[in-house]
C-alpha atoms as a PDB file:
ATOM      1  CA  UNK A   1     173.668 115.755 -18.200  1.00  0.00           C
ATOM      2  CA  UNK A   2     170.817 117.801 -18.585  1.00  0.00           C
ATOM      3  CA  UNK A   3     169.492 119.679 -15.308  1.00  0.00           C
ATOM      4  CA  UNK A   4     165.975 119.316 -15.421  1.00  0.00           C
ATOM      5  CA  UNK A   5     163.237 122.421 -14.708  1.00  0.00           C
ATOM      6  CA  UNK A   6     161.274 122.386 -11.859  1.00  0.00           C
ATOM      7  CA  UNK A   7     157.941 123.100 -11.903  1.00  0.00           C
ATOM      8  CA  UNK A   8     157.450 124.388  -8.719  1.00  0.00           C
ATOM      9  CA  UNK A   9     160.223 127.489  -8.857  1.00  0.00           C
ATOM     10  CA  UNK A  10     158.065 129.951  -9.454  1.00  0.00           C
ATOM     11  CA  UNK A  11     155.422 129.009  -6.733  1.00  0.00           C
ATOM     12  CA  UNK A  12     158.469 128.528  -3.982  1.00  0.00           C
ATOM     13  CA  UNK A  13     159.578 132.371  -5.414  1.00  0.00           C
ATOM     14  CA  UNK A  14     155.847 133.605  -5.070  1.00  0.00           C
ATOM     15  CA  UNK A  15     155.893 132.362  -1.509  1.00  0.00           C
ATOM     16  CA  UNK A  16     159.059 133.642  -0.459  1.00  0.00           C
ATOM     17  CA  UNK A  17     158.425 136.813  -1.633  1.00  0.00           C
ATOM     18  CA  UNK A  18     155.116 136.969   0.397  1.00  0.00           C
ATOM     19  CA  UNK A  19     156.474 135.354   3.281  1.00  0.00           C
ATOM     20  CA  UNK A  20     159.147 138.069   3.275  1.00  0.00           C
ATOM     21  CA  UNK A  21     156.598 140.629   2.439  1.00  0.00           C
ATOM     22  CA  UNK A  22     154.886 140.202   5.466  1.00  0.00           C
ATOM     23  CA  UNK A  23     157.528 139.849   8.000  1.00  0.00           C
ATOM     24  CA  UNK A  24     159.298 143.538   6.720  1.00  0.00           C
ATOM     25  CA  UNK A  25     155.641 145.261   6.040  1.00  0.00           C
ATOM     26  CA  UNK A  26     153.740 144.136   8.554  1.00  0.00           C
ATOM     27  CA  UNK A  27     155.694 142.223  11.210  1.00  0.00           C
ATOM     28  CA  UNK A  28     158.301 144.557  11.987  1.00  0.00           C
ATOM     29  CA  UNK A  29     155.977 147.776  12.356  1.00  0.00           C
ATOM     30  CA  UNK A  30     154.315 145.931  15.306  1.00  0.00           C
ATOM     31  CA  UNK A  31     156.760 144.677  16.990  1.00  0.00           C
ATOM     32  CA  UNK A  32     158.343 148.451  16.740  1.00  0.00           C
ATOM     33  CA  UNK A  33     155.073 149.477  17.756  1.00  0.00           C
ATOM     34  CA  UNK A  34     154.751 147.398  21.231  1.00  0.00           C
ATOM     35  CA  UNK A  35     158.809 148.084  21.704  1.00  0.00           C
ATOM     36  CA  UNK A  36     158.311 151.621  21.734  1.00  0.00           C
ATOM     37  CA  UNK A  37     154.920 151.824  24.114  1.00  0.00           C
ATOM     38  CA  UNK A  38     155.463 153.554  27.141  1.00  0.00           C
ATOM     39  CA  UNK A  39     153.823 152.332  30.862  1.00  0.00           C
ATOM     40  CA  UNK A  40     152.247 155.293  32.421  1.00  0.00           C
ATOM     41  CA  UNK A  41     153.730 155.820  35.656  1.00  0.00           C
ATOM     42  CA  UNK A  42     150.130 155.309  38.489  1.00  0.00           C
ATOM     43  CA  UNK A  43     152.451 153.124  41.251  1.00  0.00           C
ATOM     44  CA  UNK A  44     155.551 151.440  41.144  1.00  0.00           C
ATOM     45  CA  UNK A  45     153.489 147.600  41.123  1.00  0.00           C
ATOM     46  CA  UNK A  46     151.655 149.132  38.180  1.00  0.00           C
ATOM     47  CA  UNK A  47     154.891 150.177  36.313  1.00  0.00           C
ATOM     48  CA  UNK A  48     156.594 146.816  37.342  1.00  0.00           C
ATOM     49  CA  UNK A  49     153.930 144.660  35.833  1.00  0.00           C
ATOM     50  CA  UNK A  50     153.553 147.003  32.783  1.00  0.00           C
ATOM     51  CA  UNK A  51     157.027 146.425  32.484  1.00  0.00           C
ATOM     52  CA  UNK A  52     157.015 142.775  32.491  1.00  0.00           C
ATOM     53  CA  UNK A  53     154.210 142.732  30.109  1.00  0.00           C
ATOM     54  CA  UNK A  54     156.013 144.154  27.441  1.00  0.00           C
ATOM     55  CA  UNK A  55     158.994 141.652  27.993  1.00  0.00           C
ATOM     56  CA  UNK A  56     156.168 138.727  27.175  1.00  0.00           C
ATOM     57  CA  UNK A  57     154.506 140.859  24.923  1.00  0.00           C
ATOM     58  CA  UNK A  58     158.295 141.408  22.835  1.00  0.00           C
ATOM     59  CA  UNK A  59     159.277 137.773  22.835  1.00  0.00           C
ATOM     60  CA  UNK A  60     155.917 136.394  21.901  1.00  0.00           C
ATOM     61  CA  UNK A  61     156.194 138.791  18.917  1.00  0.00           C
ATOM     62  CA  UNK A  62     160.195 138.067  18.407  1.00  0.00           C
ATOM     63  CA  UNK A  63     159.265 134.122  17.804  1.00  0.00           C
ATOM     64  CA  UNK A  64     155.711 134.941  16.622  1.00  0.00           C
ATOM     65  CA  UNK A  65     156.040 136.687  13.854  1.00  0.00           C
ATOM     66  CA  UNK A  66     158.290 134.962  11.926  1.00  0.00           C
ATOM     67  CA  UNK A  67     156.214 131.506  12.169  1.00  0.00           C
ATOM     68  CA  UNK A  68     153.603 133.851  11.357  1.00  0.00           C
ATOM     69  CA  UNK A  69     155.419 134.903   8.136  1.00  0.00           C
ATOM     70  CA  UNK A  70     156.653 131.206   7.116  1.00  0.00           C
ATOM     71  CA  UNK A  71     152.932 130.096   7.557  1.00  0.00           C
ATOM     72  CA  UNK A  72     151.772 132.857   4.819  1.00  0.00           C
ATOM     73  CA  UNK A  73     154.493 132.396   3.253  1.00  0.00           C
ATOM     74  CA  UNK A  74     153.919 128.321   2.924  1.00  0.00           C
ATOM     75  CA  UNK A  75     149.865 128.731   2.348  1.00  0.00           C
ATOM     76  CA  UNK A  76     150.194 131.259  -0.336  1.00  0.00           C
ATOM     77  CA  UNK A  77     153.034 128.827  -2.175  1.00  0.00           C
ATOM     78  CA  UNK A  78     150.273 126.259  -1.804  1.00  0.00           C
ATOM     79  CA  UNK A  79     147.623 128.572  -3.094  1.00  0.00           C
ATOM     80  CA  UNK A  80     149.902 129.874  -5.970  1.00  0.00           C
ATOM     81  CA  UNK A  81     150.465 125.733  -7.036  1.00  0.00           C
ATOM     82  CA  UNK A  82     146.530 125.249  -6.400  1.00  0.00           C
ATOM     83  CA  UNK A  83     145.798 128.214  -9.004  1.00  0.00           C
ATOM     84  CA  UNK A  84     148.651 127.642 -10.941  1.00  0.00           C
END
């Protein structure tokens, strides 16, 4: 039996590749960025809270940007089929 194309391949291949795109060439870079920012030392409450900041401010970005990538990802597949 005869498998039979889908017509939507290339469009779910257009998407991935953005998707994936964005998560290495734009996602990663800022979360590396906010990792790697340093709290200036004024008072140890300042430091503290500086400190606890960048905790929120790294697991926002862990679970944020990859949604952030599957959304492009999904809306340029969408485009791709609209243009297509």
């Amino acid at each position: 039996m005869a498998k039979t194309p889908d017509p939507n391949r290339f469009h779910r291949i257009v998407g991935w590749v953005f998707a994936t795109g964005f998560l290495m060439l734009i996602g990663l870079p800022v979360l590396l960025t906010t990792t790697m920012g340093e709290c200036l030392p004024h008072d140890q409450l300042e430091v503290s809270g500086c400190l606890a900041n960048k905790g929120i401010e790294f697991f926002a970005l862990i679970f944020g940007v990859p949604v952030l990538a599957t959304v492009v990802g999904w809306l340029t597949y969408r485009w791709s089929r609209f243009l297509g």
